[in-house]
Protein backbone atom coordinates (compact mmCIF):
# COMPACT_ATOMS: atom_id res chain seq x y z
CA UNK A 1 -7.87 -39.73 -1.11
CA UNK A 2 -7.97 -36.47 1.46
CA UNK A 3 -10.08 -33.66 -0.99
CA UNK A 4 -8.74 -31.22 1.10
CA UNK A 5 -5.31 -32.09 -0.28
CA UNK A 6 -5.86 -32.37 -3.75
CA UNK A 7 -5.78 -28.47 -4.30
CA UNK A 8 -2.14 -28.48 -2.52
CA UNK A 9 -0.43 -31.05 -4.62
CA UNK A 10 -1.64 -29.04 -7.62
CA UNK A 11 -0.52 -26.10 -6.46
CA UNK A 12 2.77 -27.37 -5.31
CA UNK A 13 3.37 -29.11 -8.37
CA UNK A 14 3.00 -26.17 -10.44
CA UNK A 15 4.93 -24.02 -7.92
CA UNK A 16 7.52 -27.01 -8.51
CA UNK A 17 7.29 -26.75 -12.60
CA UNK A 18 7.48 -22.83 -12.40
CA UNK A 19 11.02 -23.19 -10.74
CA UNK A 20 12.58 -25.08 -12.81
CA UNK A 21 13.15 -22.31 -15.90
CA UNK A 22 14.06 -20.07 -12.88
CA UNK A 23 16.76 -22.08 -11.86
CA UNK A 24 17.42 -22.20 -15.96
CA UNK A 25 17.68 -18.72 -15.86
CA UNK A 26 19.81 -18.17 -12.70
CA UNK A 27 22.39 -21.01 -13.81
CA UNK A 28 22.75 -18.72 -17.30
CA UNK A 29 22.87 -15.45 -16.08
CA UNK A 30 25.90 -16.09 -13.36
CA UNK A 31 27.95 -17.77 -15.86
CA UNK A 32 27.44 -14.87 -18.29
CA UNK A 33 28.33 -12.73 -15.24
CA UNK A 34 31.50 -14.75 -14.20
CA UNK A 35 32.36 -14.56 -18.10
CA UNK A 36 32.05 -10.93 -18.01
CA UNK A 37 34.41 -10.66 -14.58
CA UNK A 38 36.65 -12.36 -16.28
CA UNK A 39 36.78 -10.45 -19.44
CA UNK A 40 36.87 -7.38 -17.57
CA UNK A 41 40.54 -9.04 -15.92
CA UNK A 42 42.17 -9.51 -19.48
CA UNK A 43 44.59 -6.94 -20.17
CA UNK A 44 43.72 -4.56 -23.70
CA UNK A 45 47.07 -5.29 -24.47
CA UNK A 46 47.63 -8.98 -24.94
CA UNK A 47 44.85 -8.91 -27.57
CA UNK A 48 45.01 -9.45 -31.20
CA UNK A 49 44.75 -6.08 -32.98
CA UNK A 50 42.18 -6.41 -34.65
CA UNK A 51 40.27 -7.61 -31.45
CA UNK A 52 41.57 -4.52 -29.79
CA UNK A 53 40.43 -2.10 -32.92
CA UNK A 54 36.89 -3.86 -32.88
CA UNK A 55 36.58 -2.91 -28.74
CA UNK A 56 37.70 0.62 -29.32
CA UNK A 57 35.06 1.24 -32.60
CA UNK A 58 32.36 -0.23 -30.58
CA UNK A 59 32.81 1.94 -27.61
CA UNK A 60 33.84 4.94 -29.18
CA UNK A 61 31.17 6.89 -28.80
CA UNK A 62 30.40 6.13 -25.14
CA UNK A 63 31.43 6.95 -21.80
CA UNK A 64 32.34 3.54 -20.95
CA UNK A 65 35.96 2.28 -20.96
CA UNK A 66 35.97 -1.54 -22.01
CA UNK A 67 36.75 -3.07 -18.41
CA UNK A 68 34.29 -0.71 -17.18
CA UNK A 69 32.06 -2.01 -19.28
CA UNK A 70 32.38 -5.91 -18.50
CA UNK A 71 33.31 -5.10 -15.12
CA UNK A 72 29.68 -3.09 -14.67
CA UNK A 73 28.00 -5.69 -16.50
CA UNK A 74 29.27 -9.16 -14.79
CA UNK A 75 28.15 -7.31 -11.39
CA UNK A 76 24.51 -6.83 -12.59
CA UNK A 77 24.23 -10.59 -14.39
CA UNK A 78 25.60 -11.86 -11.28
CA UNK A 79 23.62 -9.83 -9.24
CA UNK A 80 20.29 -10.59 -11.30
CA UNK A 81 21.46 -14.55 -11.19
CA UNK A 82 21.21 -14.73 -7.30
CA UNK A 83 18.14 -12.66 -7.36
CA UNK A 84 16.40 -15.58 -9.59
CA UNK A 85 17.72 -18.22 -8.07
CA UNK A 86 16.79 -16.82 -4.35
CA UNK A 87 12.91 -16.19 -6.07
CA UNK A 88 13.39 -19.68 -7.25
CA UNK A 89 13.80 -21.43 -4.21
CA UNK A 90 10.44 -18.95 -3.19
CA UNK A 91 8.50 -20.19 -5.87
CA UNK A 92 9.17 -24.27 -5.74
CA UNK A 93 7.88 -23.40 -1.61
CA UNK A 94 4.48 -22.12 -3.20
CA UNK A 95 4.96 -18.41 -1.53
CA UNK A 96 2.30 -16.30 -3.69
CA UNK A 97 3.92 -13.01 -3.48
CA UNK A 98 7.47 -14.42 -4.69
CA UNK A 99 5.70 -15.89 -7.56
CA UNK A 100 4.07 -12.86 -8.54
CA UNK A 101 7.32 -10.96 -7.96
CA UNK A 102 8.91 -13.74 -10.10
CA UNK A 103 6.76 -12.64 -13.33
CA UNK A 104 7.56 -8.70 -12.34
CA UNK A 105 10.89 -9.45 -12.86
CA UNK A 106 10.74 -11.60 -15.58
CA UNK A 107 8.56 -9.74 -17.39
CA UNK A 108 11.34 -6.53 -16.66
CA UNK A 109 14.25 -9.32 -18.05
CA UNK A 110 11.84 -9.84 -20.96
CA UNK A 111 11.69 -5.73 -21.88
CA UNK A 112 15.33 -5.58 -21.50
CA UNK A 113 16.02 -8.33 -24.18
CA UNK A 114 13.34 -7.02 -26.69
CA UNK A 115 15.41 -3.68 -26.64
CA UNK A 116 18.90 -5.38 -26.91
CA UNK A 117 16.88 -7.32 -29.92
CA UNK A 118 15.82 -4.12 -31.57
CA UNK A 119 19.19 -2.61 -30.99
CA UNK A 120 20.97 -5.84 -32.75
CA UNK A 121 18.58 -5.92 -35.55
CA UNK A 122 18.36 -1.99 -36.28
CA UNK A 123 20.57 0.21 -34.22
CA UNK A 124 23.64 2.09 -35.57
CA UNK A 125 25.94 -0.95 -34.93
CA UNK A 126 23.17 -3.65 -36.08
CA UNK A 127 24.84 -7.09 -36.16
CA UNK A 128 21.75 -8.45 -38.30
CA UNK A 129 19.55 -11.51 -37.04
CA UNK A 130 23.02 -13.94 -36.37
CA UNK A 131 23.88 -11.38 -33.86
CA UNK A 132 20.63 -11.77 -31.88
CA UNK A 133 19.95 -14.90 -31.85
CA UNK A 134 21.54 -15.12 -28.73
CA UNK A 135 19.00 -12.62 -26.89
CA UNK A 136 16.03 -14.05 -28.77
CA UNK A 137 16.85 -17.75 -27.45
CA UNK A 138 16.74 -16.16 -24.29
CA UNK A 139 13.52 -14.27 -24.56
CA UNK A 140 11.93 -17.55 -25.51
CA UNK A 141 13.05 -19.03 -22.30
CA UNK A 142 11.80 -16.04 -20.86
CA UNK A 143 8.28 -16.23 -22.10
CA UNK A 144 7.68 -20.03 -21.33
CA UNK A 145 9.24 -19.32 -17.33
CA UNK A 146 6.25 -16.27 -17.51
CA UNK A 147 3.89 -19.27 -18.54
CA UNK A 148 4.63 -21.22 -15.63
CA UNK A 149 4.75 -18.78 -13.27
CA UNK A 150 1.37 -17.86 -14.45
CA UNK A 151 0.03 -20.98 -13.65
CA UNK A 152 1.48 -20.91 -10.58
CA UNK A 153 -0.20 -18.36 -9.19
CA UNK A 154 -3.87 -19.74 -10.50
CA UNK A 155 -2.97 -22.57 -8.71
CA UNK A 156 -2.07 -21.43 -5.16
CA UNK A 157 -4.78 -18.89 -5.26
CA UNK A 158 -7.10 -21.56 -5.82
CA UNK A 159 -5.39 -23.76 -3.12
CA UNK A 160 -6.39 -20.27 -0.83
CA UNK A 161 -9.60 -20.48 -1.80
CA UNK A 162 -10.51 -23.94 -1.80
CA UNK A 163 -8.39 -23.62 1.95
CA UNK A 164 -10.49 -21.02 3.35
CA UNK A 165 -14.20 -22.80 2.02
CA UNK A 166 -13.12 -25.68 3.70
CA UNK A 167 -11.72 -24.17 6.86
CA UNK A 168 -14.96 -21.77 7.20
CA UNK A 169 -17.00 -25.48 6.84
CA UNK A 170 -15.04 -27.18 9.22
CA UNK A 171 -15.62 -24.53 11.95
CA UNK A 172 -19.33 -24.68 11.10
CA UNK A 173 -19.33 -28.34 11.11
CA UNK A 174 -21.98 -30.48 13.46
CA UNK A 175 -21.57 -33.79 13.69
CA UNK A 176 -25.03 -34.21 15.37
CA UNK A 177 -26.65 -33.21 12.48
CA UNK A 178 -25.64 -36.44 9.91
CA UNK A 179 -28.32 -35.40 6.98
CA UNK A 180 -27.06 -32.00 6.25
CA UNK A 181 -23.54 -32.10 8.48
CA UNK A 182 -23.97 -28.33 8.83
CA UNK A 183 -25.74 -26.64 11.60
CA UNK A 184 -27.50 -23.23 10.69
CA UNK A 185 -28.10 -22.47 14.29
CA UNK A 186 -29.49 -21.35 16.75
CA UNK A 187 -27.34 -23.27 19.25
CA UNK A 188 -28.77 -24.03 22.81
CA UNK A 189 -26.77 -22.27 25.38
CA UNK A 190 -23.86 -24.23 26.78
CA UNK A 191 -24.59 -26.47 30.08
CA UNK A 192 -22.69 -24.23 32.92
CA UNK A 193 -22.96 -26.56 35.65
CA UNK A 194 -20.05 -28.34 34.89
CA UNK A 195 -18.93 -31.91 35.26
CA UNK A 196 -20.53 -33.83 38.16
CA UNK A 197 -18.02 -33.27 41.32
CA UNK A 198 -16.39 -36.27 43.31
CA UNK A 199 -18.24 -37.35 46.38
């Protein structure tokens, strides 16, 4: 087996393992942005009552109308989806930077749903544990794609290193010299004359 690519596979396979919560995550937040479009598109008025008296308590005390509200937030899910999905397809290629950027956002998804958790368990309008469960699933998910993507970059940073060693002993390399395979110079100065011309 080729040493030199070793350090690649396990780099790419944990580039490849990293993706696959990120594609997870994408796949979740468009649908919960298409469901929020499409809320936004129902009429107040063809509602059961009590559904309508529940939407105007909650956003009484806001600035937000109710298909503002849905409308706003199935643009940002959506939004947010394509965003992980395009990092995803980034990350399962091994690129370094879009795995780091990967965790940034994560770890920014993974603030937002500890304060939606905190709000659900003891805001004003606290729905209790039921009513979080939801966002807590989700920062689990959240956590283990952080994990990965950790990983990820340990391994393609190691690839880089273990790349450059081996590229900085190939260019040293001397195959004249079979007991060490390494020349540590000095070289004799290259013949000049040239090949011998045709008569």
């Amino acid at each position: 087996m080729n040493m030199h690519l070793m350090p690649f596979g396990d780099a790419m396979r944990a580039a490849h393992r990293a993706s696959v919560p990120m594609f997870v995550l994408c796949g979740l937040a468009v649908l919960a942005g298409v469901l929020a479009l499409l809320a936004s598109a129902v009429p107040l008025d063809q509602l059961p009552p009590d559904k309508q008296q529940q939407l105007a308590q909650m956003f009484a005390g806001t600035h937000w109308s109710v298909k503002s509200y849905f409308l706003c937030t199935g643009c940002v899910m959506s939004g947010m989806g394509l965003v992980l999905g395009a990092l995803a397809l980034l990350v399962r290629g091994g690129r370094l930077w879009a795995t780091v950027a990967a965790v940034v956002v994560n770890g920014l998804i993974g603030l937002c749903l500890g304060i939606a958790i905190l709000e659900a368990v003891l805001g004003p309008q606290a729905t209790g544990l039921a009513g979080a469960l939801p966002a807590v699933g989700m920062m689990m998910l959240v956590v283990f794609t952080i994990t990965r993507l950790g990983a990820a970059v340990r391994a393609v940073r190691q690839f880089r290193s273990l790349a450059t060693q081996f590229q900085t002993q190939d260019w040293d390399y001397d195959p004249a010299n079979p007991a060490g395979g390494y020349s540590a110079g000095p070289w004799p100065p290259a013949d000049e004359s040239g090949p011998p011309r045709q008569q």
